[in-house]
Protein backbone atom coordinates (compact mmCIF):
# COMPACT_ATOMS: atom_id res chain seq x y z
CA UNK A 1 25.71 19.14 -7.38
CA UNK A 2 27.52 15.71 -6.84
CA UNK A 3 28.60 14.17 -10.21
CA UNK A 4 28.62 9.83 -10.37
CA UNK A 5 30.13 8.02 -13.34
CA UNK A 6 27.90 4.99 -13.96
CA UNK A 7 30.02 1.94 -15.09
CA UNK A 8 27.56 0.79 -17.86
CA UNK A 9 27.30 3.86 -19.99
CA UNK A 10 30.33 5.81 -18.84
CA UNK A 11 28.29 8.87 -18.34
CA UNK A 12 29.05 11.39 -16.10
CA UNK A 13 25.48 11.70 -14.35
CA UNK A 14 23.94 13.91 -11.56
CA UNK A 15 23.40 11.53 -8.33
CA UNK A 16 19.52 12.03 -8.62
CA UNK A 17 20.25 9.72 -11.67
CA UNK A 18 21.40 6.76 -9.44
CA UNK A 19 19.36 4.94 -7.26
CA UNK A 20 20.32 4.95 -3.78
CA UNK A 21 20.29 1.28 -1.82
CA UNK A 22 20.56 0.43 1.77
CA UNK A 23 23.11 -1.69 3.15
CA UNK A 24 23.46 -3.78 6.99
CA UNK A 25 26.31 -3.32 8.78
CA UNK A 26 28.25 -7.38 9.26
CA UNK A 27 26.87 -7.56 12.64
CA UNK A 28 23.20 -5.58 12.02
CA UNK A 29 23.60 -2.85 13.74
CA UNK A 30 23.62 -0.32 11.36
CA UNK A 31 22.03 0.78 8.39
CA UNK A 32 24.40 2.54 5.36
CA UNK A 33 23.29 4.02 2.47
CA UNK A 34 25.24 4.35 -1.22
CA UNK A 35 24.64 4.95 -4.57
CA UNK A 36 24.13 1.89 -7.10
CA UNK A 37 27.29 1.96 -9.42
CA UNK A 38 25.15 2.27 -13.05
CA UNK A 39 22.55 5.08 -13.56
CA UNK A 40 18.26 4.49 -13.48
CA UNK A 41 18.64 4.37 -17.02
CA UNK A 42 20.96 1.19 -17.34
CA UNK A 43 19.67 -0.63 -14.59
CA UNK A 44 16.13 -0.29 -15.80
CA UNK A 45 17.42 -1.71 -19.26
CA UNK A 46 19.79 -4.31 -17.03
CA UNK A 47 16.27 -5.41 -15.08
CA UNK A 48 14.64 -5.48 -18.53
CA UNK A 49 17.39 -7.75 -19.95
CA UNK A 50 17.39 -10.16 -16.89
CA UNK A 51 13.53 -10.27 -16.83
CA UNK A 52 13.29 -11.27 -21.09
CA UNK A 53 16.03 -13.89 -20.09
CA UNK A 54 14.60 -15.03 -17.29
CA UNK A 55 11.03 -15.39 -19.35
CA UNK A 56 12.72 -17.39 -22.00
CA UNK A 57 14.62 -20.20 -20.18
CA UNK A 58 10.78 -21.10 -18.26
CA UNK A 59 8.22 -20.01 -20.08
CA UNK A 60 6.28 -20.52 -16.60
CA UNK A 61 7.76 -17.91 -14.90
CA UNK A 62 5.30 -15.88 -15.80
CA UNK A 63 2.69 -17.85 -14.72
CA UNK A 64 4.27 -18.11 -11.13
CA UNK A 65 4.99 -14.45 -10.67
CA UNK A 66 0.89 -14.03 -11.79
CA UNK A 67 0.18 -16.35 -9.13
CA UNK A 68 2.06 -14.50 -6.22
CA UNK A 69 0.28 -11.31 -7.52
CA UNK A 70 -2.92 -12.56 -7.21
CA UNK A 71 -1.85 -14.23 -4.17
CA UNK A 72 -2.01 -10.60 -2.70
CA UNK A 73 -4.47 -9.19 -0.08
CA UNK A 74 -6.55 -6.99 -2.61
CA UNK A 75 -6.97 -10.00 -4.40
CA UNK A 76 -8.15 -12.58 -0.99
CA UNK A 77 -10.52 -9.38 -0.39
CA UNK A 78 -13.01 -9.84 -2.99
CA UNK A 79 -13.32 -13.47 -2.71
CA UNK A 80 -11.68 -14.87 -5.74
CA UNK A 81 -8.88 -17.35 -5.62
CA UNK A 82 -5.43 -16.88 -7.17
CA UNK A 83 -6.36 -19.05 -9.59
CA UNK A 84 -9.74 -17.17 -10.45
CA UNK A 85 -7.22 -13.87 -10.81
CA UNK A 86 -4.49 -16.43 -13.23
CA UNK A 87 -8.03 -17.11 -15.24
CA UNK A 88 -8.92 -14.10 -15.73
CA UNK A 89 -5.61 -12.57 -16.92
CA UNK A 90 -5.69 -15.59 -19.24
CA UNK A 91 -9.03 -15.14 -20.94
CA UNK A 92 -8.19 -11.09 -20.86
CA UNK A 93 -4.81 -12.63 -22.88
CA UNK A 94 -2.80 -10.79 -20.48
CA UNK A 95 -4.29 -7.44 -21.62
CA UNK A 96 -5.86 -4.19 -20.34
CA UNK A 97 -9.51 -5.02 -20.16
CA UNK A 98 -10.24 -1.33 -21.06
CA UNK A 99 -7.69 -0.01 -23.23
CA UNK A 100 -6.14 -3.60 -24.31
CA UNK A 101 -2.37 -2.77 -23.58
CA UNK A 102 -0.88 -6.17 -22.49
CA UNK A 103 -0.36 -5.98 -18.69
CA UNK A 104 2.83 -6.18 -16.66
CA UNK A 105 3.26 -7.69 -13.44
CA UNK A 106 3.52 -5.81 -10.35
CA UNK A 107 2.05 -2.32 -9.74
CA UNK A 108 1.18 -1.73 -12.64
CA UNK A 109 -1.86 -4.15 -13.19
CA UNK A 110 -4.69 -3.31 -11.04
CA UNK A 111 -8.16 -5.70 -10.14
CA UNK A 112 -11.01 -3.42 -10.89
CA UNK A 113 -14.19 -3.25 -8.81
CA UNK A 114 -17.58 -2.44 -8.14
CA UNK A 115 -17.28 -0.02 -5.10
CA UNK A 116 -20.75 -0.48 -4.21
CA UNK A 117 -21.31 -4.36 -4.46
CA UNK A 118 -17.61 -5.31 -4.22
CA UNK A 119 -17.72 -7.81 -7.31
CA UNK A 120 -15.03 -7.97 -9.80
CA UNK A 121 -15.00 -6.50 -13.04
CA UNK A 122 -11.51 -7.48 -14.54
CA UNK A 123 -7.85 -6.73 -14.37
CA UNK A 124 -7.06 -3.36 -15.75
CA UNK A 125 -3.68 -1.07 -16.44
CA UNK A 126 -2.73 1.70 -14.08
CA UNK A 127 -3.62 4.26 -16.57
CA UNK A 128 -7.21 3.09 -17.07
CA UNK A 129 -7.54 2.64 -13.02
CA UNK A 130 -6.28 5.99 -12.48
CA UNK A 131 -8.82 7.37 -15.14
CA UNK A 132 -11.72 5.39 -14.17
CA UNK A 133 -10.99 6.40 -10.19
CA UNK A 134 -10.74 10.31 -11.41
CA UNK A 135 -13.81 9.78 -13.25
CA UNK A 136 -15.64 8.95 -10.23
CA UNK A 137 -16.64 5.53 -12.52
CA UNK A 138 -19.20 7.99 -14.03
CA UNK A 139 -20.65 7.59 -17.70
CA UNK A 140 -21.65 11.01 -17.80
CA UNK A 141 -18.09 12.29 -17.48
CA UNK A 142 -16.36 9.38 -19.33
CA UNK A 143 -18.19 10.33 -22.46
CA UNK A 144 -17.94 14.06 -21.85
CA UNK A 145 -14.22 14.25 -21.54
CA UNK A 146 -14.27 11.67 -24.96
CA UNK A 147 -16.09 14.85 -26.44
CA UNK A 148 -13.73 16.77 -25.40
CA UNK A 149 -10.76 15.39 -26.65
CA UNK A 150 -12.50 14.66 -30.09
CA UNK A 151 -12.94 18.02 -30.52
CA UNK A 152 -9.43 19.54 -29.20
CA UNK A 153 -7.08 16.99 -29.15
């Protein structure tokens, strides 16, 4: 097993603990691959850092990075603007319509639907999507499996 120091901790680390990143060759031509110099761990806290900064010198960032979300084709697919999809994250204050943990931009926020008629039903985390998608959206099951956890969880 290949063993990478990462410069921000100084932690001798496996190399499945780096990400890898692809690099062009000067003139295009190629395509190289190498290992970022700090581990997942630091860079996740270094994107965390830059993101928080970022947030607090415009406050409107946010806003704008909502907007090229919803600016997505999911979103152009059941006929509500970007604005509509802003709106909505607004009046859910930026929060899980289902579970109310406050929403993240990216993959991680998801626009739930009706399957059968298409219309919108509100922005929702991963977690709840994924559970609502296993659950086949059924009632029946949702409250069955809440039984079940009441009783051995």
């Amino acid at each position: 097993m290949d063993i990478k120091r990462c410069n921000a901790c100084e932690l001798d680390l496996p190399l499945t603990e780096f990400y890898k990143r692809k690099i062009k060759s000067k003139d295009k031509t190629k395509i190289y691959e190498c290992w970022l110099h700090i581990c997942k761990k630091c860079e996740k806290k270094r994107a965390t850092n830059a993101r928080e900064r970022r947030y607090a010198l415009d406050p409107d960032v946010k806003r704008r990075e909502d907007r090229v979300a919803a600016d997505k084709k999911q979103v152009r697919r059941y006929g509500i603007t970007p604005e509509d999809y802003v709106l909505m994250l607004e009046k859910q204050n930026r929060r899980c319509k289902s579970c109310g943990e406050e929403l993240r931009s990216g993959r991680e926020v998801h626009l739930d639907h009706s399957h059968d008629t298409g219309r919108v039903r509100g922005i929702l985390c991963n977690r709840c999507n994924l559970a609502l998608g296993l659950l086949a959206e059924s009632y029946d099951r949702a409250t069955k499996l809440a039984a079940y956890i009441k009783e051995y969880c």
